[in-house]
Protein backbone atom coordinates (compact mmCIF):
# COMPACT_ATOMS: atom_id res chain seq x y z
CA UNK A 1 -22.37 18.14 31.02
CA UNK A 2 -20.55 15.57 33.98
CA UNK A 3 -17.08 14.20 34.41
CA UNK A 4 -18.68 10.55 34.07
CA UNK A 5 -20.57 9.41 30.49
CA UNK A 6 -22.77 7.00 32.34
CA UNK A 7 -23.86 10.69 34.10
CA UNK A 8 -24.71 11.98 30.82
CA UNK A 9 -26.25 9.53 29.33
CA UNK A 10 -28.59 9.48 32.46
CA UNK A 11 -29.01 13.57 31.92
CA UNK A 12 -29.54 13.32 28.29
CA UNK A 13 -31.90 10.20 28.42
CA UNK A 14 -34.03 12.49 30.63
CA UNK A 15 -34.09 15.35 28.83
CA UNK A 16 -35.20 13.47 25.83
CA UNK A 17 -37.54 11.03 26.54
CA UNK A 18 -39.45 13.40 28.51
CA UNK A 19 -38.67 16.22 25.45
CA UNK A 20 -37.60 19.15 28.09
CA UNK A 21 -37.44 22.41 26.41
CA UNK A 22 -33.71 24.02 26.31
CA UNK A 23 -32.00 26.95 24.83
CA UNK A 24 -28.29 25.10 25.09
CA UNK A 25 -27.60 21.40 25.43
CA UNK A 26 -24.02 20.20 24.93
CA UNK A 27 -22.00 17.68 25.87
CA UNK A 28 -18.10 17.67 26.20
CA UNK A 29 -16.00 15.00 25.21
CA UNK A 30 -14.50 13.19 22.68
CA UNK A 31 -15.93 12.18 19.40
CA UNK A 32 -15.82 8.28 20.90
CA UNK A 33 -16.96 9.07 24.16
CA UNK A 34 -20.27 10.67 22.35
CA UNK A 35 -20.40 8.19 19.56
CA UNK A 36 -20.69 6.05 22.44
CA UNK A 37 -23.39 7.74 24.62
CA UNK A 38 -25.56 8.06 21.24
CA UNK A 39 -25.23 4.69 20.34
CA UNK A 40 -26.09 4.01 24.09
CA UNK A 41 -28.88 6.14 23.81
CA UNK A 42 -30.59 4.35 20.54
CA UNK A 43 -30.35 1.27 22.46
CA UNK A 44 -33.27 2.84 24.83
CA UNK A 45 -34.75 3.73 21.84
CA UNK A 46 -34.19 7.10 21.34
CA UNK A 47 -34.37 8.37 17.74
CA UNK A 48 -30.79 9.91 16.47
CA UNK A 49 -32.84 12.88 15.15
CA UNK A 50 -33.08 13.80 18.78
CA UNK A 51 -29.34 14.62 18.67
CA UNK A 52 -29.20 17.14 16.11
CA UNK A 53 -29.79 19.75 18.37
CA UNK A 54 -27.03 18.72 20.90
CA UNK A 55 -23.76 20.70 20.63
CA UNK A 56 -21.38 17.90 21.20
CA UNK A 57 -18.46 18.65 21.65
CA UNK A 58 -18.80 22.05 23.52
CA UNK A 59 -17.33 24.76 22.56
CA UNK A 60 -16.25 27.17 18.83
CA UNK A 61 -13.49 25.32 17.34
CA UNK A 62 -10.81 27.72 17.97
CA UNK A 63 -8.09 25.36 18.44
CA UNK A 64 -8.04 25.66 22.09
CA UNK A 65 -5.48 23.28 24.28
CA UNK A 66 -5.68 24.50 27.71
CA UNK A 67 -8.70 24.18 30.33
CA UNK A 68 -8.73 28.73 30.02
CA UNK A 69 -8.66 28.04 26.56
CA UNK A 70 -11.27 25.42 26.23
CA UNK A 71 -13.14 27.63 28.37
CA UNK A 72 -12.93 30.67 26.33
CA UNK A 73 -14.31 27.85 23.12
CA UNK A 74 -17.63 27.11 25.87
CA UNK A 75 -18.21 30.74 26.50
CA UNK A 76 -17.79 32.24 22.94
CA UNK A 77 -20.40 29.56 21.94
CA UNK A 78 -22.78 30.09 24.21
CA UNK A 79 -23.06 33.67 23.15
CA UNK A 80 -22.99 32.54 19.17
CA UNK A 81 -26.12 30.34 20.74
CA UNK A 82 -27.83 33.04 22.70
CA UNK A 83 -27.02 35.69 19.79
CA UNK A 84 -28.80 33.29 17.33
CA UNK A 85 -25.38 33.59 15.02
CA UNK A 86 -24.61 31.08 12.44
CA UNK A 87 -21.02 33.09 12.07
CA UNK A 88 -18.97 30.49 10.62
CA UNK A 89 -15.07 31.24 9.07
């Protein structure tokens, strides 16, 4: 989503409470920087069920290091998403 968490836990807060229709919403990050923004997010009330459909982190878990590879992880998911796989190894 953003560089800054407070960003999107402003973005996600949004999309939630007002229950936007998406095809992808993810969030990238590490696992404590969304712990955080979901435990931030229950504060305003929002229901944890509401995260299920979050892909947080972004991205396959291919093992990637570097930004191209991370990037390659973003874009291979969002076709698994669009595709409608469930391919898992």
């Amino acid at each position: 989503m953003t560089r800054s968490y407070q960003q999107d836990l402003e973005a996600l807060k949004t999309i939630l409470q007002r229950q936007l229709t998406y095809q992808y919403l993810g969030m990238i990050g590490s696992q404590k920087r969304i712990a955080t923004v979901y435990r931030e997010l229950q504060q305003f009330g929002i229901l944890p069920e509401l995260f299920k459909p979050i892909h947080a982190p972004i991205g396959l878990d291919i093992g990637a290091l570097t930004p191209e590879e991370i990037a390659v992880s973003i874009g291979a998911e969002l076709i698994q998403v669009r595709r409608k796989s469930s391919y898992v190894r």
